[in-house]
N, C-alpha and C. Protein backbone atom coordinates (compact mmCIF):
# COMPACT_ATOMS: atom_id res chain seq x y z
N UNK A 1 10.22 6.42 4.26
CA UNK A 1 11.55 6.26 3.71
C UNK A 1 11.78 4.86 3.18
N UNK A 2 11.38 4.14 3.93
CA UNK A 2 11.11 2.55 3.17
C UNK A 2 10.31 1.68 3.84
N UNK A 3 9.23 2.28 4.35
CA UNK A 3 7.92 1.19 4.53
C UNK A 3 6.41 2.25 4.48
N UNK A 4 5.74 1.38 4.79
CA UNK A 4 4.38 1.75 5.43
C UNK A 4 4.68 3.09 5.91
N UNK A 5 3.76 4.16 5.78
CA UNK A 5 3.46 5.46 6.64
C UNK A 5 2.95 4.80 7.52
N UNK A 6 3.59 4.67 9.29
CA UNK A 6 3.26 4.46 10.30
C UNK A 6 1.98 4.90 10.87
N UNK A 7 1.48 6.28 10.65
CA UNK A 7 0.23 6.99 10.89
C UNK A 7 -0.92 6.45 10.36
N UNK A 8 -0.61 6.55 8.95
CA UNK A 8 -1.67 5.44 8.20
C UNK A 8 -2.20 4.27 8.47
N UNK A 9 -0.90 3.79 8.37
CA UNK A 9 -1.19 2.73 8.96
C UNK A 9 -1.89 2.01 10.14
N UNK A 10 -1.26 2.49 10.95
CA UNK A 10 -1.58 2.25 13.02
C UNK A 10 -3.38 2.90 12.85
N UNK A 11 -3.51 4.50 12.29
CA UNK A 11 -4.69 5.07 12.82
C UNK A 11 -5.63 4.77 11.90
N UNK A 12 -5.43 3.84 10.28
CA UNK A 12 -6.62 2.94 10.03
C UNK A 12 -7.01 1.96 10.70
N UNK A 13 -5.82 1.01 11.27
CA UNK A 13 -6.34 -0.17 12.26
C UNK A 13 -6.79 0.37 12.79
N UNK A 14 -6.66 1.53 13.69
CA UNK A 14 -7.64 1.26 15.43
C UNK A 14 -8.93 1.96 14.46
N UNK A 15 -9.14 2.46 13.57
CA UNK A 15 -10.63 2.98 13.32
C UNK A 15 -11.27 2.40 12.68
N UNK A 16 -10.43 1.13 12.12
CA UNK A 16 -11.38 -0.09 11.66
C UNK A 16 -11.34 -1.04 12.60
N UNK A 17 -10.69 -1.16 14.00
CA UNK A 17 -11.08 -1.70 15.54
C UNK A 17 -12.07 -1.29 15.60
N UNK A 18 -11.84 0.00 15.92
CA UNK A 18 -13.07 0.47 16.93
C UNK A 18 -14.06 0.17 16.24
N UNK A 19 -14.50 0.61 15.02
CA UNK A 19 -15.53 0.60 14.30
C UNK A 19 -15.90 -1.23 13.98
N UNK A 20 -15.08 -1.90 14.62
CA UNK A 20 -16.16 -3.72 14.67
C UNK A 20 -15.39 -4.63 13.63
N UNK A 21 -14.89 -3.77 12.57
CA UNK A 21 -14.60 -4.65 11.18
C UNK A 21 -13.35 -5.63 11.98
N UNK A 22 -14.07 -6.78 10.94
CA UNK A 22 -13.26 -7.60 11.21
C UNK A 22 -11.96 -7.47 10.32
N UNK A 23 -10.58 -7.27 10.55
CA UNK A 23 -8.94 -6.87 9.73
C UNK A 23 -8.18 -8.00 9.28
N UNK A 24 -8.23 -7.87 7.79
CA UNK A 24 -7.38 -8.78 7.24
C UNK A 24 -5.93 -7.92 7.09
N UNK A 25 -5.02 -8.07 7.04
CA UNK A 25 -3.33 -7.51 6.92
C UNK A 25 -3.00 -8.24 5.71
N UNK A 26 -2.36 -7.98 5.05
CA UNK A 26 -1.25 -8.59 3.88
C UNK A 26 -0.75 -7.56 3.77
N UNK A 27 0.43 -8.75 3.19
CA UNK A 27 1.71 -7.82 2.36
C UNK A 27 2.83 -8.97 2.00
N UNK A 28 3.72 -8.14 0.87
CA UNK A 28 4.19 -9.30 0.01
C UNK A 28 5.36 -9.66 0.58
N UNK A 29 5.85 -10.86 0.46
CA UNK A 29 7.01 -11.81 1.20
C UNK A 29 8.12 -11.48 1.08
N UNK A 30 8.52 -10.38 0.16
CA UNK A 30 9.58 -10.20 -0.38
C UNK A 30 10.96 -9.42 0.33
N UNK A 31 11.76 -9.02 -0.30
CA UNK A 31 13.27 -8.59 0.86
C UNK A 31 12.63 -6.74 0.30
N UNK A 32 12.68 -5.89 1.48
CA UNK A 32 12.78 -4.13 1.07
C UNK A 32 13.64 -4.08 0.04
N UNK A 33 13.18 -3.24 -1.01
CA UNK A 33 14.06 -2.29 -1.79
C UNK A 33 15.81 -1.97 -0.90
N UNK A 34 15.52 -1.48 0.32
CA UNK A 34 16.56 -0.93 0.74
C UNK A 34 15.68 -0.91 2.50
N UNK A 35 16.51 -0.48 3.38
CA UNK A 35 16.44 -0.55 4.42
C UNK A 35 17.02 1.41 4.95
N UNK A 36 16.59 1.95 5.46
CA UNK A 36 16.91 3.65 5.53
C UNK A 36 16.98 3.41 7.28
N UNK A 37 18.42 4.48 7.81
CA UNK A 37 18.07 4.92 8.88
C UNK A 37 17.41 6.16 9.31
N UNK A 38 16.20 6.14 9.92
CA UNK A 38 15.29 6.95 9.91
C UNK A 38 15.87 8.45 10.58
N UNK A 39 17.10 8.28 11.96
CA UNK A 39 17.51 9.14 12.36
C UNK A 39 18.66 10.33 10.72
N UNK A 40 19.40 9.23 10.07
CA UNK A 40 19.71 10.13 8.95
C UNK A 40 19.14 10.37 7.77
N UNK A 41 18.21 9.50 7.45
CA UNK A 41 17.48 9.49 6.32
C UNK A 41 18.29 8.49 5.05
N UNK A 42 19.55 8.28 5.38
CA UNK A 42 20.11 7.55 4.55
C UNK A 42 20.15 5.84 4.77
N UNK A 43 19.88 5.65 3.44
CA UNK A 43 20.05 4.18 3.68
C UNK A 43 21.37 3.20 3.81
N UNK A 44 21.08 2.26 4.58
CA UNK A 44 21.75 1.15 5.52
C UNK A 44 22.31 0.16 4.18
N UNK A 45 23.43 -0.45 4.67
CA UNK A 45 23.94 -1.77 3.90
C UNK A 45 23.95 -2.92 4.22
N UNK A 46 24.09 -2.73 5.66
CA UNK A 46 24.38 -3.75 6.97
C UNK A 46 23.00 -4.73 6.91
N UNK A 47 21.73 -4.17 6.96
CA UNK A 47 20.58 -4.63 7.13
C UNK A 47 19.61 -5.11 6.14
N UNK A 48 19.37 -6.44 5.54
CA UNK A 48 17.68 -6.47 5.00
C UNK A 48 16.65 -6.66 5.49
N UNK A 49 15.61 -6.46 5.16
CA UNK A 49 14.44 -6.46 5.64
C UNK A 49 13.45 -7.49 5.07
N UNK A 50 12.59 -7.86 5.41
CA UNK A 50 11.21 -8.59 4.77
C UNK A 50 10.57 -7.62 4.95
N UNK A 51 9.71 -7.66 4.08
CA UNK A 51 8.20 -6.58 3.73
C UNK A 51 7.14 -7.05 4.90
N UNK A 52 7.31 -8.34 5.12
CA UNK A 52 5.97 -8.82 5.39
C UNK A 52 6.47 -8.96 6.88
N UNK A 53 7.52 -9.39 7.32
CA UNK A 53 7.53 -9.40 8.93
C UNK A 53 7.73 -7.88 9.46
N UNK A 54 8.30 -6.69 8.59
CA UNK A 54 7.92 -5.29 8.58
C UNK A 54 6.79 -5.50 9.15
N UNK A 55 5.67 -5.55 7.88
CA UNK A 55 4.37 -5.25 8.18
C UNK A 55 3.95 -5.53 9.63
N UNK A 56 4.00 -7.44 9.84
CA UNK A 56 3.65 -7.46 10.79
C UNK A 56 4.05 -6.92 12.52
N UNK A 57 5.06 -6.11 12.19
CA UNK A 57 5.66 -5.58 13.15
C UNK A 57 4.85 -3.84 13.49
N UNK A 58 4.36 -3.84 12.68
CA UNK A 58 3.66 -2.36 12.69
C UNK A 58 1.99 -2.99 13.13
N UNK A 59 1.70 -4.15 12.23
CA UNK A 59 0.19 -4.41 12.33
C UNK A 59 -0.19 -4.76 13.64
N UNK A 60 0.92 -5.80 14.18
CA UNK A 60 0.46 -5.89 15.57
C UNK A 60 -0.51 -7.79 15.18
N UNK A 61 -0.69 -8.27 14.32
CA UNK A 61 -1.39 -9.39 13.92
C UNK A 61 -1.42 -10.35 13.49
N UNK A 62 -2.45 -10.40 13.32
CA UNK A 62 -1.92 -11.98 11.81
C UNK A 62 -1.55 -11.41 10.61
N UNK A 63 -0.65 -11.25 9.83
CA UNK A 63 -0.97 -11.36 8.66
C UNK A 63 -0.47 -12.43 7.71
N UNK A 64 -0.59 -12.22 6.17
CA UNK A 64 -0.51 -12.97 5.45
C UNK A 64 0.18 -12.44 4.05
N UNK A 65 0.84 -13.41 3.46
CA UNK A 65 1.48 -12.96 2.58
C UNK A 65 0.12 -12.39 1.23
N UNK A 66 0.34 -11.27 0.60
CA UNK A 66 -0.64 -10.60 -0.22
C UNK A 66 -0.90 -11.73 -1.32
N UNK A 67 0.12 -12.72 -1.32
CA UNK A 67 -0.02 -13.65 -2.58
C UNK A 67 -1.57 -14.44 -2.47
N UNK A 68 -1.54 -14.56 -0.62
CA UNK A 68 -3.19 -15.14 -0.21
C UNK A 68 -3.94 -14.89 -0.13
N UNK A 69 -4.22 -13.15 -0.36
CA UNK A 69 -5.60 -12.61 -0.24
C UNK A 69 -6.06 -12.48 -1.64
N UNK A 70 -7.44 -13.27 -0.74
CA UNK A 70 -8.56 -13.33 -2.07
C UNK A 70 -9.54 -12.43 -1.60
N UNK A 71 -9.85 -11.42 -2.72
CA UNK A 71 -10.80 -10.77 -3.02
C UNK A 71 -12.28 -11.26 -2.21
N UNK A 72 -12.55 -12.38 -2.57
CA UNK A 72 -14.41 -13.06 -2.09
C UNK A 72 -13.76 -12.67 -0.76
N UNK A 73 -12.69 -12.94 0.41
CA UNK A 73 -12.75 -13.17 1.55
C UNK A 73 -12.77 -11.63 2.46
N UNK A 74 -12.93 -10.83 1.40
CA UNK A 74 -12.62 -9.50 2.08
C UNK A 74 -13.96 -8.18 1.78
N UNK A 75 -14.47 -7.28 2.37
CA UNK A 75 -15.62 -6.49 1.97
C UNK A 75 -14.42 -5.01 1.52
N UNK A 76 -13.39 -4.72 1.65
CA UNK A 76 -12.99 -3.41 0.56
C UNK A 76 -11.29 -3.64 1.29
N UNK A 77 -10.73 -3.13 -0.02
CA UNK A 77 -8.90 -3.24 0.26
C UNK A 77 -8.49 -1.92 0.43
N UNK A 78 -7.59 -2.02 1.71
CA UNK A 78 -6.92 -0.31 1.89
C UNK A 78 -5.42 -0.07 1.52
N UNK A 79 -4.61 0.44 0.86
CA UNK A 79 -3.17 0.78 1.14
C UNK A 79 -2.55 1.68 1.11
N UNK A 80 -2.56 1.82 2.74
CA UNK A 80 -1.79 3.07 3.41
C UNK A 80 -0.83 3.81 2.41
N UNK A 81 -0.45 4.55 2.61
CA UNK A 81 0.98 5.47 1.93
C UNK A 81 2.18 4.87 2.43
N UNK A 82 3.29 6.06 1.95
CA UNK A 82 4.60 5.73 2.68
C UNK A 82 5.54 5.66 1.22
N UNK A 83 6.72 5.33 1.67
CA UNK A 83 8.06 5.16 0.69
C UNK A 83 7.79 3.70 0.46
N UNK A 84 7.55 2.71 1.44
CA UNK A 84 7.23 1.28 0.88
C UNK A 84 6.47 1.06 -0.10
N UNK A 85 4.96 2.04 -0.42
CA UNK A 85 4.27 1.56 -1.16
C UNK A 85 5.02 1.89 -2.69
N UNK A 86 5.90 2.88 -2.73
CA UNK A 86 6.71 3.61 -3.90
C UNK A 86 7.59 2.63 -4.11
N UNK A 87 8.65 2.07 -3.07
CA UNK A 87 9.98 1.12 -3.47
C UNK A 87 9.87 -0.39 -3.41
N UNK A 88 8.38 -0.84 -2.99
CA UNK A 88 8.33 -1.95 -2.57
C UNK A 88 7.05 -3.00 -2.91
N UNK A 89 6.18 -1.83 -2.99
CA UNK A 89 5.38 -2.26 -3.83
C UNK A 89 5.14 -2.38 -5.44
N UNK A 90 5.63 -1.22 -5.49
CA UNK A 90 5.97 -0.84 -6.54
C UNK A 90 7.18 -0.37 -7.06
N UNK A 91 7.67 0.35 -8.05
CA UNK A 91 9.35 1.07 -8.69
C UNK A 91 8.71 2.41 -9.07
N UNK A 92 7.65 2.84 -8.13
CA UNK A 92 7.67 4.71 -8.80
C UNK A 92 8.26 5.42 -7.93
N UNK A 93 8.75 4.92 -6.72
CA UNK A 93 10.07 6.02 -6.21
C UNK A 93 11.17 5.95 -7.08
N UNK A 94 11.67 5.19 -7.93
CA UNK A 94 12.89 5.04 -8.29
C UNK A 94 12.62 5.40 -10.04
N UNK A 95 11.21 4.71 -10.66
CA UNK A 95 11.02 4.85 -11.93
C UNK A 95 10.00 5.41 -12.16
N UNK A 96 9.48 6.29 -11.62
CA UNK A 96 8.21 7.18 -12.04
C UNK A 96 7.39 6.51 -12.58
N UNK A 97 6.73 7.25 -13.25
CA UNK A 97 5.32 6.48 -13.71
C UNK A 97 5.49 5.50 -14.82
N UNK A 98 6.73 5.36 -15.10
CA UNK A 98 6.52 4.23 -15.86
C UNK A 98 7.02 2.62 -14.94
N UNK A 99 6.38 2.40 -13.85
CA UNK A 99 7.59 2.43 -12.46
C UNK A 99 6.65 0.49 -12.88
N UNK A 100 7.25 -0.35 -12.36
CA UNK A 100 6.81 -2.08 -12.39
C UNK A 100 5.77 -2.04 -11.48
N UNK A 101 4.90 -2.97 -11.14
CA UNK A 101 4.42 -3.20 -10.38
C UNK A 101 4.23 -5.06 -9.77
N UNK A 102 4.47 -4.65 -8.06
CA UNK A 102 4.18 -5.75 -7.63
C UNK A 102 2.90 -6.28 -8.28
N UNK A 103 3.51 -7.86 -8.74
CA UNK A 103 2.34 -8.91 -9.52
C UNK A 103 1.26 -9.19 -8.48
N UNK A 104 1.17 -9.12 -7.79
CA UNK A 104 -0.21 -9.50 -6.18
C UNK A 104 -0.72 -8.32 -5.68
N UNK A 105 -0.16 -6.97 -6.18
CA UNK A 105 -0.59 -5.72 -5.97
C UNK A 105 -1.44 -5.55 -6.94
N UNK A 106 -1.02 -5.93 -8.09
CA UNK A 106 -1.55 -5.16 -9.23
C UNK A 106 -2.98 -6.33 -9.03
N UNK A 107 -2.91 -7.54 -9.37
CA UNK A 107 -3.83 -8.64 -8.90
C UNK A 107 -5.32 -8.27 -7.98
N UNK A 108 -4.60 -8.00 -6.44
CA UNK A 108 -5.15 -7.11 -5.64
C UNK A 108 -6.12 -6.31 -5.85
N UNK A 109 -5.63 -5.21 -6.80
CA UNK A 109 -6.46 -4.05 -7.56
C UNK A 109 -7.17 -4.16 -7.98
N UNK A 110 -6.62 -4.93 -9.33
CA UNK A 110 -7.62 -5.04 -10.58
C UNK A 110 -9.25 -6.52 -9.88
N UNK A 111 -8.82 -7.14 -8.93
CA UNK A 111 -9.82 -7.84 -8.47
C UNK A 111 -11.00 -7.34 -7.47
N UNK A 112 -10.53 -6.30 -6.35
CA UNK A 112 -11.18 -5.31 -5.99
C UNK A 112 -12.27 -4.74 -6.92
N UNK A 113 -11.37 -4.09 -8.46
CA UNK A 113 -12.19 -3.29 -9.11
C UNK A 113 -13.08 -3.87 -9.86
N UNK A 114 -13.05 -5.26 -10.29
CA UNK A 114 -13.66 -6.36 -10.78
C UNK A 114 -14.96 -6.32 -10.21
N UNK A 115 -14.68 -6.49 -8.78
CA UNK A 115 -15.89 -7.03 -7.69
C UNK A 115 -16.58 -6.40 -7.23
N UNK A 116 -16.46 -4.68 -7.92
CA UNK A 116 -16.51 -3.24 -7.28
C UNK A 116 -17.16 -2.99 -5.95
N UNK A 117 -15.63 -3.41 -5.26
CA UNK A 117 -15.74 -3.08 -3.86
C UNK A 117 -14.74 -1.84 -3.63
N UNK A 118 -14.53 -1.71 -2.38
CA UNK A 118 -14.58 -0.01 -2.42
C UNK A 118 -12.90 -0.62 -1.95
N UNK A 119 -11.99 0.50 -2.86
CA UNK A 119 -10.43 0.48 -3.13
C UNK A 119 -10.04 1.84 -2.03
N UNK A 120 -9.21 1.93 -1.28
CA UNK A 120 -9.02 2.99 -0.61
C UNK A 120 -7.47 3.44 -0.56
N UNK A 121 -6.83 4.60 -1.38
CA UNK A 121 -5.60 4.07 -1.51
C UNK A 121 -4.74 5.77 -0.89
N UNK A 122 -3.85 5.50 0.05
CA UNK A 122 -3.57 6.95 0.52
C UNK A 122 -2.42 7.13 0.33
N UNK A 123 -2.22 8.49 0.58
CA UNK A 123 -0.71 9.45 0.49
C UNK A 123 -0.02 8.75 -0.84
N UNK A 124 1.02 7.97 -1.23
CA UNK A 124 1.44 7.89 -2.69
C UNK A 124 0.89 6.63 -3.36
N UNK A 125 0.24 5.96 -2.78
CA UNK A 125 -0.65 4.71 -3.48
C UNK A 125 -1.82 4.65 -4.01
N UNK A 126 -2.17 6.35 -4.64
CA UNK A 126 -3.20 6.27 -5.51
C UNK A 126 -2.09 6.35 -6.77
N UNK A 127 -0.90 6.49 -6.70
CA UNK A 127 0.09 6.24 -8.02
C UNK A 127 -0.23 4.89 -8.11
N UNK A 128 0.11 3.77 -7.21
CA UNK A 128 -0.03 2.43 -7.22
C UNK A 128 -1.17 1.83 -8.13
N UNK A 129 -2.58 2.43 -7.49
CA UNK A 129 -3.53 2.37 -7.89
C UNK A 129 -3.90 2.65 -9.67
N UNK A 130 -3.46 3.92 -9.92
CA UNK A 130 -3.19 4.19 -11.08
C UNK A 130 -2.31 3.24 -12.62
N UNK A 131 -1.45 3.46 -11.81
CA UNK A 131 -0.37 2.29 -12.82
C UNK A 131 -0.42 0.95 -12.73
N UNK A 132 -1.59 -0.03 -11.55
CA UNK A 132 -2.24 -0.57 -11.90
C UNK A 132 -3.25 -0.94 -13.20
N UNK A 133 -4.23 0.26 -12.75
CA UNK A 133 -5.14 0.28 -13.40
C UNK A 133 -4.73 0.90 -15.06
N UNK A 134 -3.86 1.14 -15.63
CA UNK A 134 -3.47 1.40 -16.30
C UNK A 134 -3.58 0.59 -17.79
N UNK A 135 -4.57 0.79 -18.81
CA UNK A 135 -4.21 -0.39 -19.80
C UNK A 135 -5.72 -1.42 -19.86
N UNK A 136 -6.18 -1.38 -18.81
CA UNK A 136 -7.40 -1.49 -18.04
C UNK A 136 -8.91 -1.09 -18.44
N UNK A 137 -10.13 -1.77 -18.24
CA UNK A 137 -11.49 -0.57 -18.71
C UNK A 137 -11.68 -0.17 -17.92
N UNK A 138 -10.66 -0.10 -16.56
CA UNK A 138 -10.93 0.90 -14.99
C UNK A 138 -10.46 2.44 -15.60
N UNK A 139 -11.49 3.38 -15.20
CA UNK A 139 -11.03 4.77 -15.29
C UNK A 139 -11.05 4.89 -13.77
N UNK A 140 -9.86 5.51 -13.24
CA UNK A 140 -10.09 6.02 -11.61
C UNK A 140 -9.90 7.05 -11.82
N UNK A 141 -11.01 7.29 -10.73
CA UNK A 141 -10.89 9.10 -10.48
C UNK A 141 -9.99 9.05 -9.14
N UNK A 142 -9.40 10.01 -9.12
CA UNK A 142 -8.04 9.88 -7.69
C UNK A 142 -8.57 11.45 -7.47
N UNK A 143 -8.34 11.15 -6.23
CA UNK A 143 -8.34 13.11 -5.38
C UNK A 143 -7.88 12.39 -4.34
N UNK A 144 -7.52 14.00 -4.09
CA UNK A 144 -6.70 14.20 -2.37
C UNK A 144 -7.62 14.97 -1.22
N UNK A 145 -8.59 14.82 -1.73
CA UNK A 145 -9.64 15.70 -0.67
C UNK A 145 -10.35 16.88 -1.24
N UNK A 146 -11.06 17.59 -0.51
CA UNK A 146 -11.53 18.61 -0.53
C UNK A 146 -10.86 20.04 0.10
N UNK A 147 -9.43 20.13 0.38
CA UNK A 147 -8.70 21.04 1.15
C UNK A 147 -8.53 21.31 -0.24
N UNK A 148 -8.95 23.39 -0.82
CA UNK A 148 -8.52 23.86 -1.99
C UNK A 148 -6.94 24.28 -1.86
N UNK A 149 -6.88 24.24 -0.12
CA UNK A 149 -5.07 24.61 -0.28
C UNK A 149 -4.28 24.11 -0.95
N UNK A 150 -4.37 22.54 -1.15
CA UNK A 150 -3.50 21.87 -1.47
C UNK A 150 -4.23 21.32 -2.73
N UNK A 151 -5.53 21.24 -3.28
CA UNK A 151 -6.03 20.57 -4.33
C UNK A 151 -6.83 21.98 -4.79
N UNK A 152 -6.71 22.70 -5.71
CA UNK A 152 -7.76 23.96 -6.04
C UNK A 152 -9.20 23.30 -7.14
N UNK A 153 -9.50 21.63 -7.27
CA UNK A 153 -10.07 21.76 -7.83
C UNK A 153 -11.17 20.86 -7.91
């Protein structure tokens, strides 16, 4: 509703714990789009938020504002899903695909894809990914899996 998919989030950390990698966190410094109460779904007036002390409130860590991550210091970039990555990272909850993109997101991306290290982008941030790469000599191929229920192809 306006951050990080919690699931995503939380159950990539512990499986890039468990699995040894060493975890870099970012995310950008900036105030939420909006702030939602989760019990109504509607959003709050009373409250702003930071993106980034959000984050670190879910990550549990260090992190760092996305303006500091450099590409050389990292082996592949992940970003979870959620309504944040739509209102906050980006404007395609609000402006569809023709939606802005965070300048350190898009940065992010296109340096990943530069360095072709492996981009991992879930639930609505292969839009991110996309309208990034957009304009670009990146062609991405995006899928949602191999379940024909939901993808027949």
């Amino acid at each position: 509703m306006d951050g990080a998919e919690i699931h995503e989030a939380v159950v990539t950390l512990l499986a890039l714990d468990r699995a040894g990698v060493e975890i870099v966190c970012a995310a950008p410094d900036v105030e939420q789009y909006h702030t939602v109460n989760h019990l109504t779904g509607n959003p709050v007036e009373y409250d702003n938020r930071n993106v980034l002390l959000e984050s670190a409130r879910i990550a549990r860590r260090e992190i760092i504002p996305l303006s500091q991550l450099k590409i050389e210091d990292v082996d592949a970039v992940i970003f979870p899903g959620g309504f944040g990555v739509a209102k906050n990272l980006c404007t395609f909850g609000i402006d569809g695909p023709d939606c802005e993109i965070d300048p350190d997101a898009v940065r992010v991306i296109i340096d990943t894809l530069k360095a072709k290290k492996p981009l991992g982008v879930m639930c609505i941030a292969p839009a991110l990914a996309a309208r990034a790469a957009k304009g670009t000599e990146f062609q991405l191929t995006l899928t949602i899996g191999s379940d024909t229920g939901t993808c027949p192809y």
